[in-house]
Protein backbone atom coordinates (compact mmCIF):
# COMPACT_ATOMS: atom_id res chain seq x y z
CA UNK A 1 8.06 -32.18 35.35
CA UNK A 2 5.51 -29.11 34.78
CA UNK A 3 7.67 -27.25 33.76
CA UNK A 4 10.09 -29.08 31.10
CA UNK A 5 6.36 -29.52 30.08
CA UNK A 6 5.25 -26.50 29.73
CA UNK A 7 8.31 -25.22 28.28
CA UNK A 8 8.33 -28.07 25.78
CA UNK A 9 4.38 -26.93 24.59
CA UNK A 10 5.73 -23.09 24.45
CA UNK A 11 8.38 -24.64 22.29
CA UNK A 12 5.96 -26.43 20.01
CA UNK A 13 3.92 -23.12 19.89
CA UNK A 14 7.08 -20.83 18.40
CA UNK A 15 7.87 -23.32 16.27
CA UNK A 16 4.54 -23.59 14.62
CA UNK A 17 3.97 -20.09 14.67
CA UNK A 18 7.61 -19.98 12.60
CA UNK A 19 6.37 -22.87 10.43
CA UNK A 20 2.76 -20.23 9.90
CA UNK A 21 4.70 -17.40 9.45
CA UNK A 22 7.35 -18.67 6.68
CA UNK A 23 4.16 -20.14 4.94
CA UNK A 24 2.45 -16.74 5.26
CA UNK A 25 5.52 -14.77 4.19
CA UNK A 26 6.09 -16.96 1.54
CA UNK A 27 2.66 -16.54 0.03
CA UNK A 28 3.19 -13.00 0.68
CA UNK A 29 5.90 -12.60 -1.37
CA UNK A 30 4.24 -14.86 -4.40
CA UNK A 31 1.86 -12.53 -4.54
CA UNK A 32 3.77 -9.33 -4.56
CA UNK A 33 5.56 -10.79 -7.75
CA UNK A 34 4.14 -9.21 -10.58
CA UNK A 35 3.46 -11.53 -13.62
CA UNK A 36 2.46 -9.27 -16.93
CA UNK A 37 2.03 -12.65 -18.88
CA UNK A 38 -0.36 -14.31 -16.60
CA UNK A 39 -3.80 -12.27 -16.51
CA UNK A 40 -5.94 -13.85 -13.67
CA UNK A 41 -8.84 -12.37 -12.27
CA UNK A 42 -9.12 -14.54 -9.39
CA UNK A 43 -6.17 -13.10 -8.04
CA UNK A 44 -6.54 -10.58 -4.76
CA UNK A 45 -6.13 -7.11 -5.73
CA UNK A 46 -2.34 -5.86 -4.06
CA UNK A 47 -2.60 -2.80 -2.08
CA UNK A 48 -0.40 0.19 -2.82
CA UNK A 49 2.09 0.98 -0.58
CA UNK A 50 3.25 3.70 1.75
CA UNK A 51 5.67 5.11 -0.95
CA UNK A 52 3.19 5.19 -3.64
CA UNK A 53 0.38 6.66 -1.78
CA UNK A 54 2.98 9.49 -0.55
CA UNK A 55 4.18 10.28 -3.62
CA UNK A 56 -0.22 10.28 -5.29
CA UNK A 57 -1.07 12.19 -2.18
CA UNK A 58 1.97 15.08 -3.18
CA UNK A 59 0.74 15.27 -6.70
CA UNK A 60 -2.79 15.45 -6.29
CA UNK A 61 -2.13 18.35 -3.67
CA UNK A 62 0.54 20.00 -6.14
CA UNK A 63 -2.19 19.43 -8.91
CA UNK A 64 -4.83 21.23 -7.31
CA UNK A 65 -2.68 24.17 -5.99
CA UNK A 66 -2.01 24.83 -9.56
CA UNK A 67 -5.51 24.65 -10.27
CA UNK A 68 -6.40 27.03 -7.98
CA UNK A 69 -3.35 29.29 -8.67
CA UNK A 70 -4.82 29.14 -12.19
CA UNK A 71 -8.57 29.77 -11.42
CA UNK A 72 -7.40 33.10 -9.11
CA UNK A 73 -5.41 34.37 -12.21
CA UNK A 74 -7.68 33.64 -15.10
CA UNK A 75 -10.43 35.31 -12.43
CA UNK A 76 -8.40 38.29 -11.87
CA UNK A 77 -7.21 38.85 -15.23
CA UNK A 78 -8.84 42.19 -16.61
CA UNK A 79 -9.02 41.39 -20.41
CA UNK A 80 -12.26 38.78 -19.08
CA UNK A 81 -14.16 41.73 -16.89
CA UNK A 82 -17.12 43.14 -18.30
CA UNK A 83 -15.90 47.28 -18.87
């Protein structure tokens, strides 16, 4: 009898952790819906994601190597030296 009961309250358990999740994924998804009509500032903020920050993080490192590629040749270039 233990054990039907036990496996009966681990039964209960997964099924209200489905019923938490599917509310929780559900929610999830609402909010990853983007609604250009609505403007609410109570809303929580969404957080970028891995492909976004991956594709920021390339630019910003491409964007400075050009910077620096430009600094070294505007540096270097002899029209700008004091002779």
């Amino acid at each position: 009898i233990a054990r039907s009961n036990t496996y009966s309250d681990s039964v209960t358990v997964v099924s209200r952790y489905k019923i938490q999740r599917e509310r929780e994924l559900s929610s999830l998804l609402r909010l990853r819906r983007r609604q250009p009509d609505r403007c609410n500032k109570s809303q929580p903020h969404i957080m970028i994601d891995d492909q976004d920050l991956g594709f920021f993080a390339n630019f910003l490192g491409v964007f400075i190597f050009v910077l620096v590629i430009a600094y070294h040749y505007v540096v270097a270039d002899p029209k700008y030296e004091g002779n």
